[in-house]
Protein backbone atom coordinates (compact mmCIF):
# COMPACT_ATOMS: atom_id res chain seq x y z
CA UNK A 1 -35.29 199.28 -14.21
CA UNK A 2 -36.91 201.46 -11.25
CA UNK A 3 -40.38 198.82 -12.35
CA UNK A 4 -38.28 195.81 -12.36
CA UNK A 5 -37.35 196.54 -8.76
CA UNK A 6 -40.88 197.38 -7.62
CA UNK A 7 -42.06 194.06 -9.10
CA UNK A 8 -39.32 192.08 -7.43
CA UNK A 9 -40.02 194.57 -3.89
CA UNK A 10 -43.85 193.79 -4.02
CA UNK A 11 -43.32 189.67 -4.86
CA UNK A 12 -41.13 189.57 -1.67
CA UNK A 13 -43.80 191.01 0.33
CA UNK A 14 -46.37 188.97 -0.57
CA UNK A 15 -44.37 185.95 -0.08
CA UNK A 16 -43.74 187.67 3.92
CA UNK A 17 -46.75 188.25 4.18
CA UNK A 18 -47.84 184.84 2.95
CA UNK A 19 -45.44 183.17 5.29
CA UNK A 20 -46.54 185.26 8.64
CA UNK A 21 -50.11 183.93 7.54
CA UNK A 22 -48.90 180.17 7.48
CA UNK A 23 -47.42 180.78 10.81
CA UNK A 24 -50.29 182.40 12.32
CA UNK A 25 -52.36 179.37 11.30
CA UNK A 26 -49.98 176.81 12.47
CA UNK A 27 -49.72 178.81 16.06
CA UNK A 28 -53.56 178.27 16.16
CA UNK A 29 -53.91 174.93 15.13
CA UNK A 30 -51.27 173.99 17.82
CA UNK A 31 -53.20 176.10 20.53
CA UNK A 32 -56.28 174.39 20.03
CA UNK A 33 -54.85 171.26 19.99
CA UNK A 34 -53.11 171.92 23.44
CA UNK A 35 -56.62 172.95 24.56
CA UNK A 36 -57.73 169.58 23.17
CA UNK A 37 -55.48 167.76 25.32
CA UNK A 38 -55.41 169.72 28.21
CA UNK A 39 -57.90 172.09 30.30
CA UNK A 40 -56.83 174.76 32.76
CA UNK A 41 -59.51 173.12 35.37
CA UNK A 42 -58.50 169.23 34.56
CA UNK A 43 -57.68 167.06 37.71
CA UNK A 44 -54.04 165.40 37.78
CA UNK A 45 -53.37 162.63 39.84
CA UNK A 46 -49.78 161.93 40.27
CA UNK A 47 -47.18 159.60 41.38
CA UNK A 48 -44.26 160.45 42.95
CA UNK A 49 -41.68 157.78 43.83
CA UNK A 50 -45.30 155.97 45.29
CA UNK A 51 -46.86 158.65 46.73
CA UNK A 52 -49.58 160.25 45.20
CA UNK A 53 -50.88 163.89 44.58
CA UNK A 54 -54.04 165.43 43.03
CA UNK A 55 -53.75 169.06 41.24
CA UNK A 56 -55.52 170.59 38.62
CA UNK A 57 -53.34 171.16 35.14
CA UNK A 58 -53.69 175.22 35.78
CA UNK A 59 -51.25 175.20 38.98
CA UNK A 60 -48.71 172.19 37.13
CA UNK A 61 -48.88 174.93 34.29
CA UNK A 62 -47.90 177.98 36.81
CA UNK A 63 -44.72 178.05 36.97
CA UNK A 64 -42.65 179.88 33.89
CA UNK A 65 -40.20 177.84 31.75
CA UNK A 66 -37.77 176.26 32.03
CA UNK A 67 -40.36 174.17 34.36
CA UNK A 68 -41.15 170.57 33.86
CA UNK A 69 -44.34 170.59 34.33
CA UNK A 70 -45.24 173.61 31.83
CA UNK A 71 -43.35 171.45 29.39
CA UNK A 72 -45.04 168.50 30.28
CA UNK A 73 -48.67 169.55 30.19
CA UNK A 74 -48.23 172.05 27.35
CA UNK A 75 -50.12 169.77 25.03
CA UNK A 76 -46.93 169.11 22.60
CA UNK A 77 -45.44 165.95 24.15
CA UNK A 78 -47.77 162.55 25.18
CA UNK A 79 -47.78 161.88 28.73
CA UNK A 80 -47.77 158.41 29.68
CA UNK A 81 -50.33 157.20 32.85
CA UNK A 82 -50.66 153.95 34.44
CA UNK A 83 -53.69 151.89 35.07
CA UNK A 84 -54.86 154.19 37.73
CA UNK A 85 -54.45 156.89 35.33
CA UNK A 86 -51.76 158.39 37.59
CA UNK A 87 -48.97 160.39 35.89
CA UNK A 88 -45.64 158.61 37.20
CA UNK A 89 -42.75 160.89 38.10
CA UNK A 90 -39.50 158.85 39.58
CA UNK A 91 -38.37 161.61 42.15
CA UNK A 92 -38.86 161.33 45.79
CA UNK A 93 -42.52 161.81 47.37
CA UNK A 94 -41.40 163.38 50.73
CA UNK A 95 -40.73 166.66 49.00
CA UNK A 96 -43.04 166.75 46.68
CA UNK A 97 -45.75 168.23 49.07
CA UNK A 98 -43.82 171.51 49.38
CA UNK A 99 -42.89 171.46 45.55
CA UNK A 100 -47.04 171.22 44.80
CA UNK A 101 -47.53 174.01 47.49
CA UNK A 102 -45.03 176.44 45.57
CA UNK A 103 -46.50 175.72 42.36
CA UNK A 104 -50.26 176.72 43.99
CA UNK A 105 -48.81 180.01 45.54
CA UNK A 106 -45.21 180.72 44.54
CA UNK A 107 -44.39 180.71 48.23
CA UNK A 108 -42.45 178.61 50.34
CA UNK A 109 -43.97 177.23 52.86
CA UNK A 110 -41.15 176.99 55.44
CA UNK A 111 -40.54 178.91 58.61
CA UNK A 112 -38.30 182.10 58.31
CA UNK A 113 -36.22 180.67 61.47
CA UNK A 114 -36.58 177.02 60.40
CA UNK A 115 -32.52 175.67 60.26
CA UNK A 116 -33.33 171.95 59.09
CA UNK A 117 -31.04 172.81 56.21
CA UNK A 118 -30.79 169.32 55.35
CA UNK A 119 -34.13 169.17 53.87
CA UNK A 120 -34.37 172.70 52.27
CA UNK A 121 -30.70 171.16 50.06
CA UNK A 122 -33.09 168.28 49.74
CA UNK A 123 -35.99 170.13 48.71
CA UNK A 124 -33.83 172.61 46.54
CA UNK A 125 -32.32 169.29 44.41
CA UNK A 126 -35.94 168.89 43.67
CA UNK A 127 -36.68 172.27 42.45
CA UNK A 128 -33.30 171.91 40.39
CA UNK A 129 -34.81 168.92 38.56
CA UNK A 130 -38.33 170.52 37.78
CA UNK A 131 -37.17 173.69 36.24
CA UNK A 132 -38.40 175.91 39.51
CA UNK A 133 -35.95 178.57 39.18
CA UNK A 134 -38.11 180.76 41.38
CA UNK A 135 -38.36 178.30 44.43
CA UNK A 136 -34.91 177.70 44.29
CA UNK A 137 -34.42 181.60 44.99
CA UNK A 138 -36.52 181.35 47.71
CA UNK A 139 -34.69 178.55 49.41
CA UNK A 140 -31.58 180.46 48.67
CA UNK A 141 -32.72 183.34 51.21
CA UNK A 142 -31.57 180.66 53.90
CA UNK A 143 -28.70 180.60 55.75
CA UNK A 144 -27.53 177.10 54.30
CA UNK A 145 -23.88 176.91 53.61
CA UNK A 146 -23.48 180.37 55.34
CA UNK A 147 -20.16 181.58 55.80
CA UNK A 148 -19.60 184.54 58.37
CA UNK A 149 -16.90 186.75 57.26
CA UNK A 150 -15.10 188.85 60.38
CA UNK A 151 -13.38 191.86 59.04
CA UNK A 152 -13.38 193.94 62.49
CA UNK A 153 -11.18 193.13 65.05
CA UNK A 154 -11.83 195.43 67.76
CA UNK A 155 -15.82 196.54 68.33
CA UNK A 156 -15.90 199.41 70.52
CA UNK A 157 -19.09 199.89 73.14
CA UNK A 158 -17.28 203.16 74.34
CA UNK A 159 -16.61 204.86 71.23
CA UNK A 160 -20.19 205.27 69.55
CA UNK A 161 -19.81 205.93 65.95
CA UNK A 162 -22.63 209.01 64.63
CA UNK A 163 -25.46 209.24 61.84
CA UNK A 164 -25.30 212.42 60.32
CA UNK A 165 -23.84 212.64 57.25
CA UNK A 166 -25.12 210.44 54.68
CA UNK A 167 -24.40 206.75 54.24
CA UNK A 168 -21.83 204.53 55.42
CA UNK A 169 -20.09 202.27 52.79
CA UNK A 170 -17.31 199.78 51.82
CA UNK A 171 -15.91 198.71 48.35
CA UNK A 172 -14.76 195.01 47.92
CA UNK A 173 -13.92 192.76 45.45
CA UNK A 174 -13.87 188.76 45.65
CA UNK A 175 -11.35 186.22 43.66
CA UNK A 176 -14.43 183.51 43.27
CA UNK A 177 -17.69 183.81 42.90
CA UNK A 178 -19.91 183.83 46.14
CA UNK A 179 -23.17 184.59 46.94
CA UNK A 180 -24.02 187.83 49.34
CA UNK A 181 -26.38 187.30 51.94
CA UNK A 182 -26.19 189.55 54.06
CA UNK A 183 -24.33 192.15 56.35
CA UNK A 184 -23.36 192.65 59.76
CA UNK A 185 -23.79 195.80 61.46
CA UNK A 186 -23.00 197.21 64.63
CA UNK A 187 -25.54 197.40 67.28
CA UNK A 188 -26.88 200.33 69.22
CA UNK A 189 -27.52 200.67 72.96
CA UNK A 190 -30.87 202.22 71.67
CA UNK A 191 -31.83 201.56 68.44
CA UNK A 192 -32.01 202.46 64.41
CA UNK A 193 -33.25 201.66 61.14
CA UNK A 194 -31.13 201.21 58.48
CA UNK A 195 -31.75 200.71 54.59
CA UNK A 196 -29.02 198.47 52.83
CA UNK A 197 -28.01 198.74 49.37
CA UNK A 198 -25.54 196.49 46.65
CA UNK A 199 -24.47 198.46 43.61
CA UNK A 200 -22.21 197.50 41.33
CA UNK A 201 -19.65 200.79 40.99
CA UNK A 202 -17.24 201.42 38.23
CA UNK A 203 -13.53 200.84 38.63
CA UNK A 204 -13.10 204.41 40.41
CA UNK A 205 -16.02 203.62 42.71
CA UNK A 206 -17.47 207.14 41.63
CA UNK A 207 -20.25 205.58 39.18
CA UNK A 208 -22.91 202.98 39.55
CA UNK A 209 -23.30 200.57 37.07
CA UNK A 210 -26.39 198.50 38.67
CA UNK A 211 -28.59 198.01 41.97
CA UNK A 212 -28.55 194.61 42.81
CA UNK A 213 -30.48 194.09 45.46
CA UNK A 214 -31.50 195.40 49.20
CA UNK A 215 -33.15 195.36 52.77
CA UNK A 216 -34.24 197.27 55.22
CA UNK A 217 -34.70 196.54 58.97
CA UNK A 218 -35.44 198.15 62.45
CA UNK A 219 -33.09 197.11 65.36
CA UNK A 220 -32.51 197.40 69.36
CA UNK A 221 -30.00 197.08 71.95
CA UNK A 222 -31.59 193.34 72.23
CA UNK A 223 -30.51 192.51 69.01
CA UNK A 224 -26.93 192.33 70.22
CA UNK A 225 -23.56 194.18 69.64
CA UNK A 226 -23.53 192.63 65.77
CA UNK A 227 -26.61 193.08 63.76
CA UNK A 228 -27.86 190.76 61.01
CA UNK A 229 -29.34 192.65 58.09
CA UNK A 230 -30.07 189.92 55.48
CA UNK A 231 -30.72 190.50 52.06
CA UNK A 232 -34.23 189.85 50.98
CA UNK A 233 -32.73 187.60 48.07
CA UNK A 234 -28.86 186.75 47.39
CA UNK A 235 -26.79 188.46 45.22
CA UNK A 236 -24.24 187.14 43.21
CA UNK A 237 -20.31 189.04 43.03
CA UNK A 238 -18.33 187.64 41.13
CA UNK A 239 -14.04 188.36 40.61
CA UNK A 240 -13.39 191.12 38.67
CA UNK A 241 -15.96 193.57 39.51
CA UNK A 242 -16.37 196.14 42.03
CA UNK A 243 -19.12 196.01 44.33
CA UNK A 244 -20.21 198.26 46.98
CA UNK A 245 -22.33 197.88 50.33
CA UNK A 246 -24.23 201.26 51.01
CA UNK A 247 -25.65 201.76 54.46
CA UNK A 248 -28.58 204.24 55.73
CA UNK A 249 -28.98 204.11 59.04
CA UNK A 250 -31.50 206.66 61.34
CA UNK A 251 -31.87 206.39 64.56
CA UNK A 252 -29.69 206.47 67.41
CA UNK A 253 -25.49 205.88 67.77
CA UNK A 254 -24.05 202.68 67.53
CA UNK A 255 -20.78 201.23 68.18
CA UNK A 256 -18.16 201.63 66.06
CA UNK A 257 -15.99 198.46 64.39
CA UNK A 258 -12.14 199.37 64.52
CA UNK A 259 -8.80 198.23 63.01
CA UNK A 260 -10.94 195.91 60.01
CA UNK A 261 -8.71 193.84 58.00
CA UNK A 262 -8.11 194.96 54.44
CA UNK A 263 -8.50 191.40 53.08
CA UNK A 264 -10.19 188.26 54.64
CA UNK A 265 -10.07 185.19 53.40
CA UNK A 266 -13.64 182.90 54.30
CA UNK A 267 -14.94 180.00 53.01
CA UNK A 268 -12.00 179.47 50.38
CA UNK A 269 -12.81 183.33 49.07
CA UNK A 270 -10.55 186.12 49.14
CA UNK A 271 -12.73 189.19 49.58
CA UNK A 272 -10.65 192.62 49.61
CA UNK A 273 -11.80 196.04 50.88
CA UNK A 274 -10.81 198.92 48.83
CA UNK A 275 -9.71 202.15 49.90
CA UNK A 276 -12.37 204.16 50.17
CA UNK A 277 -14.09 206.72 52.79
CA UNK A 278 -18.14 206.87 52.85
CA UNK A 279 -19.58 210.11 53.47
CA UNK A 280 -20.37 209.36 57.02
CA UNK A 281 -16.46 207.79 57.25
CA UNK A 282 -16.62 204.22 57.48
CA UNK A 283 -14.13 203.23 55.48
CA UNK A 284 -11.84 200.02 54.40
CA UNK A 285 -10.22 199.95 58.08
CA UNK A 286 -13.38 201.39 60.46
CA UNK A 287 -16.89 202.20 61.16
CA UNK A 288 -19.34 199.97 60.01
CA UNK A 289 -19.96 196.45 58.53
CA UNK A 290 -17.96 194.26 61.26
CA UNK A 291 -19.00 191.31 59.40
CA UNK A 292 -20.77 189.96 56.06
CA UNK A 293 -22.21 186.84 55.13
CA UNK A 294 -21.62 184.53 51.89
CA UNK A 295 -22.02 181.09 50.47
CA UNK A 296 -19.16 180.19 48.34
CA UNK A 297 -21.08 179.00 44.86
CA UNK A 298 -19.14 175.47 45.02
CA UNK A 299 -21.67 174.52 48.42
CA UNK A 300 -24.61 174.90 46.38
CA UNK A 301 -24.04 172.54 43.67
């Protein structure tokens, strides 16, 4: 019996093995066909919407999936040209240029105070269409569709509000999903640095479940009474979690943000401040974080 079931062990590992070497030979046979097609260094004209572009097949490839163009020039599907041996694509050619510039150096090529928000939407449709998940974050650090949510009612300029024991933080919740772009802090008559955090904290606030993002900045007393620290890329909260915003800040006093509202209600979100007192005492109802910024998730699609 005990040889019976060696016999039958050893036949099933020869057929594995026989099987991993079938599929070892059809991934090469596909890779050199791809090659066969396509070469990293081959020139691509294109045809957008009657404009045209020249790349090379290496910076069309660049880009991870789910991009159209990986798929496209990946050797497994036939792509059609015209008499000019252009590729045709049916999109718009006024965005294109930025969309090719991405692809060559995974930046966006858009100044950090630009606020023609028209055309980044624009431009972002585009990068929805070709699979560029990764320009579409980088549009997404852009104020577009920002909402400014005013929790403090009172900011005191007599009252100055001390650095000395650790951060400063709040605990919220939202009822839809939004994205997080940012914070507003109170300004200094001198200046600081401070070091943002977003966790994601267990239901008692005393755990953290994840880091979700962060930013760090320098400011002065020309920066105004409300400081903008944005977020170097958005986060998402969504209802039913507990997030919380975790402040550094070294330098200098700063005013101090009195009598914030519990709950505030912005852009069709309900975001709610939970009870809870930072070790440097800001808490749900003073201190820091007069203000936050969001885009509710229903602008962006």
């Amino acid at each position: 019996m005990a040889e019976e079931e060696r016999s039958a062990e050893q036949q099933q590992l020869e057929a594995a093995r026989q099987q991993l070497e079938a599929d070892r030979a059809a991934f090469e046979q596909e890779t050199a066909a791809v090659q066969a097609v396509f070469t990293d260094s081959d020139q691509v004209l294109l045809n957008v919407g009657g404009t045209r572009f020249t790349t090379t097949v290496s910076t069309l490839r660049s880009a991870p999936s789910p991009s159209l163009f990986a798929a496209m020039f990946s050797g497994r599907h036939a792509v059609v040209r015209g008499p000019d041996g252009a590729v045709f694509i049916d999109r718009d050619g006024r965005h294109f240029g930025d969309v090719l510039n991405y692809l060559r150096t995974q930046q966006l090529a858009y100044p950090h105070d630009g606020s023609d928000f028209k055309y980044l939407l624009e431009l972002r449709a585009e990068a929805e269409y070709y699979g560029l998940l990764g320009l579409t974050r980088l549009i997404d650090r852009y104020p577009w569709g920002l909402t400014r949510v005013v929790r403090g009612l009172l900011r005191s300029t007599e009252d100055t509000w001390v650095y000395e024991d650790g951060p400063d933080e709040v605990v919220l919740t939202v009822d839809a999903p939004v994205q997080l772009l940012g914070v507003g802090l109170a300004g200094s008559d001198a200046g600081y640095t401070a070091t943002l955090q977003v966790l994601q904290v267990a239901e008692d606030f005393s755990e953290e479940v994840a880091s979700l993002g962060g930013a760090a900045q320098s400011f002065t007393k020309a920066d105004g009474p409300v400081v903008r620290l944005m977020l170097a890329d958005t986060v998402l909260l969504l209802p039913g979690r507990y997030y919380m915003l975790s402040v550094l800040v070294k330098g200098s006093d700063s005013y101090c943000c009195e009598d914030c509202m519990e709950s505030v209600v912005a852009g069709g979100v309900t975001l709610s401040f939970q009870c809870w007192e930072s070790p440097n005492g800001t808490s749900e109802s003073r201190g820091q974080f007069p203000e936050l910024y969001i885009r509710a998730i229903n602008s962006s699609s």
